[in-house]
Protein backbone atom coordinates (compact mmCIF):
# COMPACT_ATOMS: atom_id res chain seq x y z
CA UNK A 1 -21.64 19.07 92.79
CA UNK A 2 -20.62 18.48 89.23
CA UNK A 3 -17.52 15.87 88.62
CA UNK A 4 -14.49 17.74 87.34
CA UNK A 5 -13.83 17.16 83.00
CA UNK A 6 -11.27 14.53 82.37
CA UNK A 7 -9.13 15.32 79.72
CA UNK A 8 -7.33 12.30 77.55
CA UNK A 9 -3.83 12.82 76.11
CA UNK A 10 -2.28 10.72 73.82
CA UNK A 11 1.68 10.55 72.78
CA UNK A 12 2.51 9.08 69.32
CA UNK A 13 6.45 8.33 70.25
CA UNK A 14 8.22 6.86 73.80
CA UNK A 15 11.39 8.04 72.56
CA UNK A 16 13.38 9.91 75.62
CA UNK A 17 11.14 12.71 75.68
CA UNK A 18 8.24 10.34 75.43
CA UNK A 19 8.95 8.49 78.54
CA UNK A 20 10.13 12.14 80.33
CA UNK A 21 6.98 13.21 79.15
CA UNK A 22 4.63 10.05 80.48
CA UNK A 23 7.09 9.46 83.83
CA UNK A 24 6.37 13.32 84.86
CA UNK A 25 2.31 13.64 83.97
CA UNK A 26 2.31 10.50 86.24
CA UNK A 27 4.09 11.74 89.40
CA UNK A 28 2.52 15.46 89.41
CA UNK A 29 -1.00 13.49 87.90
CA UNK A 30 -2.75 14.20 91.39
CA UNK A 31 -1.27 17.89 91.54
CA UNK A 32 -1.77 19.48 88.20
CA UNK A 33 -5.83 17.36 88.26
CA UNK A 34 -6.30 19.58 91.28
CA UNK A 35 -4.54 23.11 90.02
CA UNK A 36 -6.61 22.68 86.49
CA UNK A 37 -10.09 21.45 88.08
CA UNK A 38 -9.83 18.29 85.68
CA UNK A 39 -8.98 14.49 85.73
CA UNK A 40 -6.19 13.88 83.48
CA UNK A 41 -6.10 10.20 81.58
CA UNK A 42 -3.06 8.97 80.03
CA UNK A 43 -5.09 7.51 77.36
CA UNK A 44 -2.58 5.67 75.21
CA UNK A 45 0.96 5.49 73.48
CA UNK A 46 1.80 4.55 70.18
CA UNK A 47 5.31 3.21 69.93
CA UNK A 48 7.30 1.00 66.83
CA UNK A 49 8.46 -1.82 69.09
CA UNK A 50 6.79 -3.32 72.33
CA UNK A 51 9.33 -4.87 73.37
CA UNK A 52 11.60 -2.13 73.48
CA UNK A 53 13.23 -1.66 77.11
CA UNK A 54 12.21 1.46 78.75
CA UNK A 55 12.45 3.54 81.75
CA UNK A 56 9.06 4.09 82.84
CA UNK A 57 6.64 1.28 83.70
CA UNK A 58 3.87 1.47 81.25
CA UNK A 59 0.26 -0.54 81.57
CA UNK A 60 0.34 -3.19 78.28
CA UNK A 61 -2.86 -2.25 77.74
CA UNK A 62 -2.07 1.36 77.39
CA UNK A 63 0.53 1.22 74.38
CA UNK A 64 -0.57 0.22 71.08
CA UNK A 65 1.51 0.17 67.66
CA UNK A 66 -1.33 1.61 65.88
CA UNK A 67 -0.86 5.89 66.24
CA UNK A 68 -4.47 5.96 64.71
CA UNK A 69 -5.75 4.57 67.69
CA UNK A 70 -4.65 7.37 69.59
CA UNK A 71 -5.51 9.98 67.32
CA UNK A 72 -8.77 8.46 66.20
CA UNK A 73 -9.92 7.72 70.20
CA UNK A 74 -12.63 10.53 70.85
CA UNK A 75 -11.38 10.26 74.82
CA UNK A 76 -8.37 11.57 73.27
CA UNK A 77 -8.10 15.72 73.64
CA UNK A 78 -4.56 16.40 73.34
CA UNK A 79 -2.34 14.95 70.94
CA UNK A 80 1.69 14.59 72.17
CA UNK A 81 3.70 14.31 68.70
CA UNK A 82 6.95 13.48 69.71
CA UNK A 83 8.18 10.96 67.09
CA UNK A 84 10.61 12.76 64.67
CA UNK A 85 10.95 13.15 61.21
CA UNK A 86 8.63 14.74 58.71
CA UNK A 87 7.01 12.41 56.98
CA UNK A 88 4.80 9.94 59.24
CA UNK A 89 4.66 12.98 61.74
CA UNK A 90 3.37 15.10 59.08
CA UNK A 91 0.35 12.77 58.19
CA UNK A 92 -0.28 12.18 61.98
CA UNK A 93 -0.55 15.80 63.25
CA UNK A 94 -2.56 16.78 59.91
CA UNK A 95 -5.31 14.42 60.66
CA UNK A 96 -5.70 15.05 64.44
CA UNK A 97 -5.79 18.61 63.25
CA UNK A 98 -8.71 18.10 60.75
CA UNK A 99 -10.44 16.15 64.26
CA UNK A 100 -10.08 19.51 66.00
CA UNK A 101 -7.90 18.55 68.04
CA UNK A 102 -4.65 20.39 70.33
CA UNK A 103 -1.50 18.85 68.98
CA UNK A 104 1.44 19.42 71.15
CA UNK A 105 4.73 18.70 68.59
CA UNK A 106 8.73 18.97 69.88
CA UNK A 107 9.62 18.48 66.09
CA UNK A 108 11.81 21.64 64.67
CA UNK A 109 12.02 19.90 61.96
CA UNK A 110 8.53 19.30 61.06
CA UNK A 111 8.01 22.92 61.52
CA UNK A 112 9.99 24.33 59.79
CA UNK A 113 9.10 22.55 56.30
CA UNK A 114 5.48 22.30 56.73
CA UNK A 115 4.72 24.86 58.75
CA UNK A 116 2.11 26.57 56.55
CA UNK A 117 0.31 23.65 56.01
CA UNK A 118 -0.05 23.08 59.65
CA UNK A 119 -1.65 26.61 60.09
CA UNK A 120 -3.63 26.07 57.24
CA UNK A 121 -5.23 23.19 59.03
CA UNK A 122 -5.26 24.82 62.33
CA UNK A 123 -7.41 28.13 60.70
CA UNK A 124 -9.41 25.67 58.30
CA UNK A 125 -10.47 23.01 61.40
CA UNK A 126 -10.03 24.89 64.68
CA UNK A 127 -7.35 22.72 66.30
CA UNK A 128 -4.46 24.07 67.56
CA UNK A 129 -1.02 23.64 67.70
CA UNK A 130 1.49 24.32 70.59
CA UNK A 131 5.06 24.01 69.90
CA UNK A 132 6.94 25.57 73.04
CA UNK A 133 9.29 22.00 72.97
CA UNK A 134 10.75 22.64 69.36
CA UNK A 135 13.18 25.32 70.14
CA UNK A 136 15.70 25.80 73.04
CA UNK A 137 14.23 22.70 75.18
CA UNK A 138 12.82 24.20 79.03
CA UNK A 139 13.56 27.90 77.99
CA UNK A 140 10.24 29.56 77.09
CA UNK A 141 11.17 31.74 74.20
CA UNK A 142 8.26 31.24 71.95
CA UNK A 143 5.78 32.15 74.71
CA UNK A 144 8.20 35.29 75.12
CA UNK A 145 7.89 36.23 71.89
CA UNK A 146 4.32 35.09 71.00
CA UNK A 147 2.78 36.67 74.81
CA UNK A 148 5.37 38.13 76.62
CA UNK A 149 7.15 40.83 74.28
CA UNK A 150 4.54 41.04 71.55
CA UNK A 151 4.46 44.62 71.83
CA UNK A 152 8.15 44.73 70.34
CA UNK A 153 9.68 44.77 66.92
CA UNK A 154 12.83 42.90 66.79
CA UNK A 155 16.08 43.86 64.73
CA UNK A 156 18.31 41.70 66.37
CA UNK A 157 17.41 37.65 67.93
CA UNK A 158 20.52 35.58 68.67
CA UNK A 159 20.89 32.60 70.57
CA UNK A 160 22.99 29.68 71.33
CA UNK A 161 20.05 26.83 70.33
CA UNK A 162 21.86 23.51 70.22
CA UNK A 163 23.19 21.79 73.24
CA UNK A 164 25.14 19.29 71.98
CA UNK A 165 26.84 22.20 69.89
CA UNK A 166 27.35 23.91 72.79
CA UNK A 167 28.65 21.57 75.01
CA UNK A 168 31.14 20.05 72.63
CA UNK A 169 32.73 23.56 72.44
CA UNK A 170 32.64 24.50 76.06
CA UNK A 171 35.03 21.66 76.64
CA UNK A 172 36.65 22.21 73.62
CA UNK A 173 37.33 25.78 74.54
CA UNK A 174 37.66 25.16 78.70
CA UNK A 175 39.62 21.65 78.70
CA UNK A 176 41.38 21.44 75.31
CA UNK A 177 39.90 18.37 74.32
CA UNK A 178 39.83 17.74 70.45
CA UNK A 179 36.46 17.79 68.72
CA UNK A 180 36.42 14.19 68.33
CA UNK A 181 36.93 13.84 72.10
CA UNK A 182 34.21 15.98 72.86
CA UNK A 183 31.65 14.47 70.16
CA UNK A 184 32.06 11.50 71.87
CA UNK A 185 31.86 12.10 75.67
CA UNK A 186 28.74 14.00 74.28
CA UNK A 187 27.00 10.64 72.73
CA UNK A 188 28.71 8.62 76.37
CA UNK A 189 26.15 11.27 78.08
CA UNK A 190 23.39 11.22 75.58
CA UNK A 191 23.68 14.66 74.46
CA UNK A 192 24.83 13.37 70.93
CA UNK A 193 23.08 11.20 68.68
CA UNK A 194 25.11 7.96 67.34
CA UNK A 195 24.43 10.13 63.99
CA UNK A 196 25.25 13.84 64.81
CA UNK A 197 25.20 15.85 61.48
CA UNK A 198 21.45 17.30 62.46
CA UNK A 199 23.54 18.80 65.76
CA UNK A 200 26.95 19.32 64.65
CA UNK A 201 26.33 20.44 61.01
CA UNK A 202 23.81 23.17 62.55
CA UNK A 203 20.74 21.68 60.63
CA UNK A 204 19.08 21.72 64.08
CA UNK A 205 19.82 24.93 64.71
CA UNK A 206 18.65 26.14 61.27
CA UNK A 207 15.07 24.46 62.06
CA UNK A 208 14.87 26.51 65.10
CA UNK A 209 16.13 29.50 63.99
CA UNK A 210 13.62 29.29 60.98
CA UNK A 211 11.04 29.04 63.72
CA UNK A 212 11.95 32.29 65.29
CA UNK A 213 12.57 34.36 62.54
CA UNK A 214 8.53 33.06 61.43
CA UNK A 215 7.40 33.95 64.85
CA UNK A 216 8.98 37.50 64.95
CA UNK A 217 8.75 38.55 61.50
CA UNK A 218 6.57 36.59 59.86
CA UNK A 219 8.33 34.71 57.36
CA UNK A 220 10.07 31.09 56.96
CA UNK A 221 13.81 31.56 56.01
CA UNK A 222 14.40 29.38 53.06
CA UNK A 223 17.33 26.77 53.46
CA UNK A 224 19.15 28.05 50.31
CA UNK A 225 18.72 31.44 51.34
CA UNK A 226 20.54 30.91 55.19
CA UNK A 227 24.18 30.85 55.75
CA UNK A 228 24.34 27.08 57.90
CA UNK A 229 27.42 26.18 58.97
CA UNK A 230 28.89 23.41 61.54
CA UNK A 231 31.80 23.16 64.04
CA UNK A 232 33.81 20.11 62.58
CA UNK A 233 36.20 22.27 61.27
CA UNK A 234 36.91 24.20 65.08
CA UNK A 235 40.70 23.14 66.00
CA UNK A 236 43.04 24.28 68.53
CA UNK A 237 44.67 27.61 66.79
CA UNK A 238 40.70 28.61 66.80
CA UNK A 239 40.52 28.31 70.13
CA UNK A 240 44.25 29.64 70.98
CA UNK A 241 42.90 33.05 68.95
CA UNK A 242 39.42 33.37 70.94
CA UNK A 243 41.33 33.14 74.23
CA UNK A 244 44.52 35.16 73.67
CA UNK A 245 41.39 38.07 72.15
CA UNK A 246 38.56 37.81 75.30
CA UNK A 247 36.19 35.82 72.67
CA UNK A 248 34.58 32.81 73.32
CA UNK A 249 33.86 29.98 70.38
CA UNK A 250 29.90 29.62 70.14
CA UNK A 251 27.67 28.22 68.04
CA UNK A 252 25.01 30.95 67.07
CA UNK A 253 22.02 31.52 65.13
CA UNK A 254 21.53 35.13 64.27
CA UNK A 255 18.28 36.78 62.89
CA UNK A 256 18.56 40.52 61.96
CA UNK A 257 15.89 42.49 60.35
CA UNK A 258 16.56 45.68 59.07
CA UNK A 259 13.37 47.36 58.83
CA UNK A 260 14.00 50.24 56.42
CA UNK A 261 15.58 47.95 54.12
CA UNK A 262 12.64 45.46 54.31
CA UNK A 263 15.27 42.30 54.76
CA UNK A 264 15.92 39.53 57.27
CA UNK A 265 18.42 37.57 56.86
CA UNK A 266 19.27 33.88 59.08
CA UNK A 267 22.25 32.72 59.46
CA UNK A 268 24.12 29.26 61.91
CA UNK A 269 27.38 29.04 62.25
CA UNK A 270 30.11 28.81 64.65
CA UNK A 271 31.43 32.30 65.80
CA UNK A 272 33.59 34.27 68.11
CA UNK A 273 31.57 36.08 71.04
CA UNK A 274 33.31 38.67 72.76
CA UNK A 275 33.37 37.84 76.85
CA UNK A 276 31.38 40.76 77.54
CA UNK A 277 28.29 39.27 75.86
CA UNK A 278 25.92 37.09 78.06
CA UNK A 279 26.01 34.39 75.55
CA UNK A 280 29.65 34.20 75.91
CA UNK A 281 29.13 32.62 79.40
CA UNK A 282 26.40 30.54 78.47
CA UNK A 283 28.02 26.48 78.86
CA UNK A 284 28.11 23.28 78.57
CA UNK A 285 24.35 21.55 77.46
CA UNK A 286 22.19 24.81 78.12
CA UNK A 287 20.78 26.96 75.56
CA UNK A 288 20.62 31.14 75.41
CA UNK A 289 19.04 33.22 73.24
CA UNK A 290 18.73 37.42 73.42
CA UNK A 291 16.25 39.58 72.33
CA UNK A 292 16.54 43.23 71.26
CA UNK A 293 13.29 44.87 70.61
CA UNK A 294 12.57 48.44 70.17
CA UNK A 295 10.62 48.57 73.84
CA UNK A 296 11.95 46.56 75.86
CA UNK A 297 15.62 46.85 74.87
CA UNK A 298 17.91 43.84 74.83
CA UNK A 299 16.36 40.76 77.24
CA UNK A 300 18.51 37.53 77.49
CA UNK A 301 16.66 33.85 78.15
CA UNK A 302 19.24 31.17 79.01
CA UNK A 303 18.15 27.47 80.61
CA UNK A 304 18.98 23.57 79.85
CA UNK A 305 18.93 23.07 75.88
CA UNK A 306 19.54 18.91 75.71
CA UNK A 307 18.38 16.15 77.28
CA UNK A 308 14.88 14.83 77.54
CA UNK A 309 14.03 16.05 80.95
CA UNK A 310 14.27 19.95 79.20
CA UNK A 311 12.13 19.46 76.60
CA UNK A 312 9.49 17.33 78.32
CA UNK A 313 9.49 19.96 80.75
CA UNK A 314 8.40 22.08 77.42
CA UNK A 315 5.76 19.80 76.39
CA UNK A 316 3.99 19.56 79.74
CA UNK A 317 3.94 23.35 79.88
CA UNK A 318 2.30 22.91 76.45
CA UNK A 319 -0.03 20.21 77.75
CA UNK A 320 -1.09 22.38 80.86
CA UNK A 321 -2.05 25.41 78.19
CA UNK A 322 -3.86 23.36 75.88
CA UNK A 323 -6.15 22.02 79.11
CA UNK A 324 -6.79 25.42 80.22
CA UNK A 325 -7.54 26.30 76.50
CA UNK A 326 -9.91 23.22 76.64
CA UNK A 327 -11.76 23.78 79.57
CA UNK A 328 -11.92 27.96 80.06
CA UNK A 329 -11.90 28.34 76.19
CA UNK A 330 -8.92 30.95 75.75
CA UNK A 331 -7.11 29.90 73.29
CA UNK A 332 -3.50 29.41 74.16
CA UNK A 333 -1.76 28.83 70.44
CA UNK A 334 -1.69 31.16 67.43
CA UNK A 335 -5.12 32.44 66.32
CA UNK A 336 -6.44 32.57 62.73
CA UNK A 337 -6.13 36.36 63.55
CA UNK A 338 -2.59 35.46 64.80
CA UNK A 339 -1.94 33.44 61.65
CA UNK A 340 -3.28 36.12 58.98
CA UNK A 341 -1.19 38.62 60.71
CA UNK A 342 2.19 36.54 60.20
CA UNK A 343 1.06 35.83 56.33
CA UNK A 344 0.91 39.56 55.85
CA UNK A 345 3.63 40.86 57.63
CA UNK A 346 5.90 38.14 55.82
CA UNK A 347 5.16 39.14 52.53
CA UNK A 348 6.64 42.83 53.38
CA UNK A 349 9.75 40.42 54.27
CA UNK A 350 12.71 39.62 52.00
CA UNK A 351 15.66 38.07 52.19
CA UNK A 352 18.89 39.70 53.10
CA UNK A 353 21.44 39.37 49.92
CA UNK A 354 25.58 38.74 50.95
CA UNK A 355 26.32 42.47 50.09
CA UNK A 356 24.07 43.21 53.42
CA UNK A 357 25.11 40.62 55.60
CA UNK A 358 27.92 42.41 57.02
CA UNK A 359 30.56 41.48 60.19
CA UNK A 360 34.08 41.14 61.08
CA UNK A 361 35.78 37.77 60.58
CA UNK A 362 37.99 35.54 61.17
CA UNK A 363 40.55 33.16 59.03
CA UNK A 364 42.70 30.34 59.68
CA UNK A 365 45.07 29.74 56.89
CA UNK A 366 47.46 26.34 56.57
CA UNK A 367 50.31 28.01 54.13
CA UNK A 368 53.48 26.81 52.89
CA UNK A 369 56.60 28.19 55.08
CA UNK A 370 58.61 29.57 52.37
CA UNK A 371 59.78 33.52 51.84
CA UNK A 372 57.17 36.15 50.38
CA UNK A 373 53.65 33.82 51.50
CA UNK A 374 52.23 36.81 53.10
CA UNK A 375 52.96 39.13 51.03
CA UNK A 376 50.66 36.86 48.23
CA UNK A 377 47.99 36.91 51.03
CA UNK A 378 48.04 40.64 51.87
CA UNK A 379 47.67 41.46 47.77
CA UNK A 380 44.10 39.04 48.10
CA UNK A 381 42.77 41.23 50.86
CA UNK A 382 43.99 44.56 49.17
CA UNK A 383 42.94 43.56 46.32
CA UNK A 384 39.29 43.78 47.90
CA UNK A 385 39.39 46.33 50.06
CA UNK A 386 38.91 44.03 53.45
CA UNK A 387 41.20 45.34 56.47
CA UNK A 388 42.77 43.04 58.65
CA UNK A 389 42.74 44.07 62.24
CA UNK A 390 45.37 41.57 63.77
CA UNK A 391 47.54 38.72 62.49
CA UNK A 392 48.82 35.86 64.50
CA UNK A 393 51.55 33.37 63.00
CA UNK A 394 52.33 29.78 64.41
CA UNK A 395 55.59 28.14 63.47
CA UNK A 396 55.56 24.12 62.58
CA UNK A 397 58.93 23.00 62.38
CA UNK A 398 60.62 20.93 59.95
CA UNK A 399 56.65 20.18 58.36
CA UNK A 400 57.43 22.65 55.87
CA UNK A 401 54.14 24.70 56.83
CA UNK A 402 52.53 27.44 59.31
CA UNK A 403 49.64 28.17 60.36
CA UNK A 404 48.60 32.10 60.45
CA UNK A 405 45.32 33.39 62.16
CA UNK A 406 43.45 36.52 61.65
CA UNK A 407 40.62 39.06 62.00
CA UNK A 408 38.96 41.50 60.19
CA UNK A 409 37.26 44.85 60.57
CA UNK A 410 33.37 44.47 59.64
CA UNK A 411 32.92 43.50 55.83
CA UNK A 412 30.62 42.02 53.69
CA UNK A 413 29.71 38.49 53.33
CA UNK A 414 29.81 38.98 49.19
CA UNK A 415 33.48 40.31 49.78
CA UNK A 416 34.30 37.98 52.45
CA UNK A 417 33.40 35.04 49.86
CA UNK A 418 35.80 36.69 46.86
CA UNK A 419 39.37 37.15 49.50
CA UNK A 420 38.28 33.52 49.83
CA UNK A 421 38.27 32.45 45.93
CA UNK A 422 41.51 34.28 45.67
CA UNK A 423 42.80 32.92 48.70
CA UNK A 424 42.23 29.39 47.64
CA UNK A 425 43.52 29.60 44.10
CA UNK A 426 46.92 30.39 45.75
CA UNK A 427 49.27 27.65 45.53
CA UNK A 428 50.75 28.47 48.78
CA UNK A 429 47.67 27.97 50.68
CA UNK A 430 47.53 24.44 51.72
CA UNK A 431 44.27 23.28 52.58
CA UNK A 432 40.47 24.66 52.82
CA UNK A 433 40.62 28.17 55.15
CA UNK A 434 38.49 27.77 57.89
CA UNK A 435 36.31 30.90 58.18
CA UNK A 436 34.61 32.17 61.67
CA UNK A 437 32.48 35.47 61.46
CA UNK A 438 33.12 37.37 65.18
CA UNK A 439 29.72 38.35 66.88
CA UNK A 440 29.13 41.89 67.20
CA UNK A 441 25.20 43.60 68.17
CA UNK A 442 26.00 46.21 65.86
CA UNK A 443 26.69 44.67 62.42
């Protein structure tokens, strides 16, 4: 009887998802050997500091501060980046690529600003990369849109893709604490970094987003090109507007495509999501994202977005592919026919310009309480044709200020920008307006 294949992975990085990653291949070791038909060998992990304290009891002998020793080892079949950052992790994944090997990478970030180099190296070498774990943490949207819904053409992919995002304006919007409150019960529970601009300026969000809009249409969405926004600015007249209206405050990435038009455009940023929408209910740390394709209609994914349990869960589906890609020979990532098909579709792509990024918003406006403010306002909006639907006005006594709220019907983003310039060179507007677009499917 011939002994079952043993298969080596390596992880460059011990980092929470690291140690997720290593504590859960060693529990279910026995289980997943026998439902592949192979040994698995946790070969090695490369790690900065050895005496760092961790969770999971690690052999000495099996962590090394030398990634090349993992990447290099020819025991070593599977490659786990999970270190962060674009620069070391860049180098790393390149060269286990140009060995041939499957590289299994959680970094969005990495991704999305090297991405075509990767898939060069994949095509030019025959490695392959699997990259489940970089968006949306244990919900399996890039196998649904790589396997699963192939057949469809998408003109619409939204999603709620950061966690911490997410929780810090459930309990924003549910228990009326402040956003400084919230950011840091987030980093008490290690949803937030100590650093949280990547989360709370949507950067994070923009890396995955840039993912999804390659996968489904082909083309990376350059930065400059995206509308990113983050929810510092959110404060309680935001939240007094969403509730009094049936809208709920969510942070969103939205990818249309228009397909007669030729554009896509990408844009993060906190908005206001009618109840009725499934994303509306999504809360605290989990993650949604829906789908509307021209076969399958509109199809909604939601599971846990933060935390390292989510996304190791990600990479060890990853890891379990790239062994039965090993050993049967199907290949599990993106072909070179899968790759040359993305190349050519994006170059049919362009980007959306403001004039066609179109949706109803709204404004918060700090004014000075004195007679004939809103009368100045009203002449801005005239003045460029945008239509306010409804108006709310909050009183601040004896500051010498209000505070007025409002929508509008569906307008352009190139409009929506000059109200704003005319807005702010008011003297009677106080401070920055804080501007929220208002989700709607159709616009």
């Amino acid at each position: 009887m011939t002994s079952p294949r043993t298969i080596g992975i390596g992880l460059l990085g011990l980092g929470t998802v690291g140690q997720g990653v290593w504590k859960h291949l060693s529990e279910k070791q026995n289980d997943l050997a026998s439902r592949l038909g192979v040994n698995l060998d946790l070969r090695r992990a490369a790690v900065r500091n050895l005496r760092k304290a961790r969770s999971v009891k690690i052999p000495k002998n099996k962590i090394t501060l030398d990634p090349y020793e993992v990447i290099d080892d020819p025991k070593v079949h599977v490659v786990c980046e999970l270190i962060g950052g674009t620069t070391k992790a860049r180098e790393l994944t390149l060269r286990a690529l140009r060995l041939g090997k499957v590289v299994v990478s959680a970094n969005k970030a990495l991704l999305c600003e090297h991405g075509p180099e990767i898939f060069a190296a994949v095509r030019k070498h025959g490695g392959q990369f699997l990259f489940e774990a970089s968006v949306a943490g244990g919900v399996p949207i890039i196998k649904a849109l790589r396997e699963g819904l192939v057949a469809n053409r998408f003109d619409l992919i939204v999603g709620i893709l950061n966690g911490t995002c997410n929780h810090i304006l459930t309990r924003m919007g549910e228990d009326g604490l402040s956003f400084a409150d919230a950011l840091k019960e987030a980093q008490a529970l290690g949803y937030a970094e100590a650093n949280p601009t990547l989360d709370v300026e949507g950067i994070d969000a923009f890396h995955k987003a840039s993912i999804l809009a390659w996968l489904a249409h082909g083309k990376w969405a350059p930065r400059q090109r995206a509308l990113v926004e983050g929810i510092r600015n959110i404060g309680p007249a935001d939240i007094d507007f969403a509730r009094r209206f049936g809208l709920a405050l969510k942070h969103l990435a939205v990818i249309r495509r228009d397909f007669n038009a030729g554009w896509m455009t990408v844009g993060v940023y906190p908005a206001l999501v009618p109840n009725r929408e499934i994303l509306a209910r999504v809360s605290g740390v989990n993650n949604g994202i829906t789908l509307r394709g021209d076969v399958v209609g509109a199809t909604t994914l939601a599971g846990r977005g933060a935390g390292g349990d989510a996304t190791a869960s990600a990479v060890i589906g990853d890891i379990v592919d790239a062994i039965a890609a090993l050993t049967s020979g199907a290949r599990q990532g993106l072909s070179s026919d899968d790759l040359a098909s993305r190349e050519r579709l994006g170059k049919s792509v362009r980007m959306g310009d403001l004039d066609e990024i179109i949706s109803p918003f709204y404004l918060r406006l700090s004014l000075l309480d004195k007679a004939g403010v809103s009368e100045g306002i009203y002449r801005i909006f005239s003045k460029y044709k945008v239509s306010i639907a409804r108006v709310i006005q909050y009183e601040h006594p004896n500051q010498g200020r209000g505070t007025v709220t409002l929508s509008t019907y569906p307008v352009s983003e190139a409009k929506m920008a000059k109200v704003l310039k005319g807005l702010k060179s008011l003297k009677t507007v106080l401070e920055e307006p804080v501007v929220l677009r208002i989700f709607s499917p159709e616009t």
